[in-house]
N, C-alpha and C. Protein backbone atom coordinates (compact mmCIF):
# COMPACT_ATOMS: atom_id res chain seq x y z
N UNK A 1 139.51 20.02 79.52
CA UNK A 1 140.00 20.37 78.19
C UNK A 1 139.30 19.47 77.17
N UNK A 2 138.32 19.78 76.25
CA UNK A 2 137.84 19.47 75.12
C UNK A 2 139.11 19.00 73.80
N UNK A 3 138.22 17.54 73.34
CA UNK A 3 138.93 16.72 72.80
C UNK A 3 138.69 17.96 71.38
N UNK A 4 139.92 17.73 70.08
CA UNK A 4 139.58 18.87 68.91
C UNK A 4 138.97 18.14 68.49
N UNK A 5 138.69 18.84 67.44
CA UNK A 5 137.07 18.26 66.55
C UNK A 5 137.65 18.36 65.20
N UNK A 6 137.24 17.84 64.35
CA UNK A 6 137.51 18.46 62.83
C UNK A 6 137.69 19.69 62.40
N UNK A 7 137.00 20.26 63.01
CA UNK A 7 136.84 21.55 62.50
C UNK A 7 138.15 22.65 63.55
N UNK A 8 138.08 22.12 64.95
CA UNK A 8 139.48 22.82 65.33
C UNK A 8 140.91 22.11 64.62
N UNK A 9 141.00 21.15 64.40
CA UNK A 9 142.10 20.64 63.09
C UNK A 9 142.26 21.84 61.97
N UNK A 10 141.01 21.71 61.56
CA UNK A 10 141.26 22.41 60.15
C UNK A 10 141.91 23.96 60.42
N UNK A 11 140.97 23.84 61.64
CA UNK A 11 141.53 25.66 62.08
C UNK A 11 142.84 25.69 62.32
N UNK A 12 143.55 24.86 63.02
CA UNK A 12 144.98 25.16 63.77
C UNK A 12 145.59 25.11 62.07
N UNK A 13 145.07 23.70 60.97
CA UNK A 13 146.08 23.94 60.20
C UNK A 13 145.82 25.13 58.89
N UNK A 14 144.95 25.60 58.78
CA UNK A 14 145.02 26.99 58.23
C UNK A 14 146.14 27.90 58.94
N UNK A 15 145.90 28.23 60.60
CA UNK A 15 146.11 29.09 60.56
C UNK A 15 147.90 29.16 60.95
N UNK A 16 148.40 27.30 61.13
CA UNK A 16 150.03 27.32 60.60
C UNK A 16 150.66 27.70 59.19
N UNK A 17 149.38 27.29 58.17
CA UNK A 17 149.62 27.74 56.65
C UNK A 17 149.86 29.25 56.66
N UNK A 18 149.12 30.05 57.32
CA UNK A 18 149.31 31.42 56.56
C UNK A 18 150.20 31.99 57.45
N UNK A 19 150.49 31.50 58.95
CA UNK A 19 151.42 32.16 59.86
C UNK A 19 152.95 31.35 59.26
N UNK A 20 152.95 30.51 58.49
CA UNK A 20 154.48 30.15 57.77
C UNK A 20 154.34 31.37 56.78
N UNK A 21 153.45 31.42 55.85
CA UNK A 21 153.29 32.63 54.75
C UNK A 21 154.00 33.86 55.49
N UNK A 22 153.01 34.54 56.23
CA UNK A 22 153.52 35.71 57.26
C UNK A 22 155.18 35.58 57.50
N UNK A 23 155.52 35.03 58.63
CA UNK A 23 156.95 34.34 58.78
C UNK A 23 157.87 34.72 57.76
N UNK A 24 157.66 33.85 56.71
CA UNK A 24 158.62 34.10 55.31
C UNK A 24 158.23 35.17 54.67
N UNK A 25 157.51 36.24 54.49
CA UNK A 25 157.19 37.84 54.39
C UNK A 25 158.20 38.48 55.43
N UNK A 26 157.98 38.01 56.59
CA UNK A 26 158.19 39.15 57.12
C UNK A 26 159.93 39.33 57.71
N UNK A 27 160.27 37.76 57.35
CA UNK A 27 161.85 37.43 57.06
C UNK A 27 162.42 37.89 56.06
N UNK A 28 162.02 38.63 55.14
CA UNK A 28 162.20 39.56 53.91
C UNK A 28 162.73 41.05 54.69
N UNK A 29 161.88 41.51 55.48
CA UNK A 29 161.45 42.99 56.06
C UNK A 29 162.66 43.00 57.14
N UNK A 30 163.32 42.18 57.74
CA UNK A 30 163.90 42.63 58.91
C UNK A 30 165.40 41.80 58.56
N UNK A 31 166.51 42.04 59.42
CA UNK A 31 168.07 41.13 59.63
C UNK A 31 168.40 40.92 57.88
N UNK A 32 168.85 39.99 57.57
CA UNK A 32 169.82 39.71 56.05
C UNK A 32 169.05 40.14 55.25
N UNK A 33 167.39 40.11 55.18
CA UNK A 33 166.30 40.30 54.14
C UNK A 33 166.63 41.97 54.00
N UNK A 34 166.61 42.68 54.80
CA UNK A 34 165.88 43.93 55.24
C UNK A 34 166.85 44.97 53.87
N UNK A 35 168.40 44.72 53.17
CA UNK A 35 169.17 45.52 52.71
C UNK A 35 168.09 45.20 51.42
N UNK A 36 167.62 43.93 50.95
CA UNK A 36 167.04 43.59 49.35
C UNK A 36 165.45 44.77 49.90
N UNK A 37 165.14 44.20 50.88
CA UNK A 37 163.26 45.03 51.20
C UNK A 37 163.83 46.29 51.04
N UNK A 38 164.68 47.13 51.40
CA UNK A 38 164.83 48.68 51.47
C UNK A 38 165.40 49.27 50.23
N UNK A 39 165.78 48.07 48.95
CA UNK A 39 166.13 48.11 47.56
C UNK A 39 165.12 48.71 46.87
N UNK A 40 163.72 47.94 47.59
CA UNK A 40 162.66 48.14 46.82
C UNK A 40 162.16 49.14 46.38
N UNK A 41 161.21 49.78 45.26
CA UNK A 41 160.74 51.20 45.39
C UNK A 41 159.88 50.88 46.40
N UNK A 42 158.95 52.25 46.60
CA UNK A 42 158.22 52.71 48.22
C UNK A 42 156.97 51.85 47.77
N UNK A 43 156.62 51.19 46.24
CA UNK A 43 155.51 50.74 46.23
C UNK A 43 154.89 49.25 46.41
N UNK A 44 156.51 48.41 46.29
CA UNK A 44 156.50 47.36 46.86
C UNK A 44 156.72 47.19 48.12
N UNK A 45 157.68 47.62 48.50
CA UNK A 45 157.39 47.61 49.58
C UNK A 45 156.33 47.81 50.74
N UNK A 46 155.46 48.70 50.83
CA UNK A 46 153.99 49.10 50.91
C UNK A 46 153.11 48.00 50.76
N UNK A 47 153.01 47.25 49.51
CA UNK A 47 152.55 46.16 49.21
C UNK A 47 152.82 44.92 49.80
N UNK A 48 154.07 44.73 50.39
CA UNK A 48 154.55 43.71 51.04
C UNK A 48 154.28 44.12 51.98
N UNK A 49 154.37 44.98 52.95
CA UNK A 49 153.76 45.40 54.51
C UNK A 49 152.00 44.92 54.09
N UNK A 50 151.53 45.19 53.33
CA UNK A 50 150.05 45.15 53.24
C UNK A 50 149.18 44.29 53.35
N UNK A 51 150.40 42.87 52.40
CA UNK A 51 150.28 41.55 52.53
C UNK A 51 150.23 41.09 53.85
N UNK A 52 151.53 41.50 54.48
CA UNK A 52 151.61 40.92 55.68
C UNK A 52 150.74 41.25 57.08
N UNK A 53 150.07 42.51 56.93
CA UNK A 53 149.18 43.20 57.71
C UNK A 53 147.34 42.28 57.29
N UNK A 54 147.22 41.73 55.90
CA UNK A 54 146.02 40.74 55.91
C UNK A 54 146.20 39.61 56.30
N UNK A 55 147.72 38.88 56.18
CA UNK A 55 147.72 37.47 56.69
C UNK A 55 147.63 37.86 58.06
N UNK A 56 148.31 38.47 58.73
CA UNK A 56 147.66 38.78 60.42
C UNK A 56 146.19 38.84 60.55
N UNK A 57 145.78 39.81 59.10
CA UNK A 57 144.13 39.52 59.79
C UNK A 57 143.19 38.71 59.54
N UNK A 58 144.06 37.87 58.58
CA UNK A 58 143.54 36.21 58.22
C UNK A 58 143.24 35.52 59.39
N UNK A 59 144.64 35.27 59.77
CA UNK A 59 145.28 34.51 60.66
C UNK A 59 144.24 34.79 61.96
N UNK A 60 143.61 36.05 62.19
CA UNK A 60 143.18 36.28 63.37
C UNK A 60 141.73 36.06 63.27
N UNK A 61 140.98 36.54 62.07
CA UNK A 61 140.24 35.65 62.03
C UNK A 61 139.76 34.18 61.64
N UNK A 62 140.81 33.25 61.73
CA UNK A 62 140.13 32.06 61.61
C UNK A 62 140.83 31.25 63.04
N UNK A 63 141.67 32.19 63.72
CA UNK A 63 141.85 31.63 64.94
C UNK A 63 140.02 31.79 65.94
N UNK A 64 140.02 33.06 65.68
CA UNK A 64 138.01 33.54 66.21
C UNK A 64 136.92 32.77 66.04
N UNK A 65 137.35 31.94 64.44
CA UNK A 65 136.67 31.53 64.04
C UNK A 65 135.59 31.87 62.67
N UNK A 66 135.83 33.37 62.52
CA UNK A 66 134.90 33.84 61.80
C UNK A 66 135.11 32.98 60.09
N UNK A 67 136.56 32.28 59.98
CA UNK A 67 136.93 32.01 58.23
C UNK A 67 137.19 30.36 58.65
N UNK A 68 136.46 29.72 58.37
CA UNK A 68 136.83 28.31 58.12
C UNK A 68 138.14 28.21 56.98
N UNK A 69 139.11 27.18 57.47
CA UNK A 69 139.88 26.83 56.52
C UNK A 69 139.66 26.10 55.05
């Protein structure tokens, strides 16, 4: 097992930053959140799924590697 490097640092802590982001999105969408999310018109809501569908693909690429933090 390889010691991290700077650069896997930076990665793990990007990609806790935007998976807390995600998290608190998506704690909106489901259980106590979910009666205010289904308040919404169809266009925020949409928008908030949309958000949360790029921080996943944030998140996935800078776990790959392709996005430095």
């Amino acid at each position: 097992m390889h010691k991290p490097n700077e650069l896997d640092r930076m990665r793990l802590s990007a990609i806790g930053a935007k998976a807390q982001q995600l998290e608190a999105l998506l704690n909106m969408c489901y259980g106590a959140g979910f009666e205010q999310f289904n308040c919404l018109i169809k266009e925020l809501q949409d928008s908030a799924l949309e958000l949360a569908a790029e921080l996943a693909g944030e998140i996935n690429r800078i776990a790959r590697g392709a996005e430095h933090a």
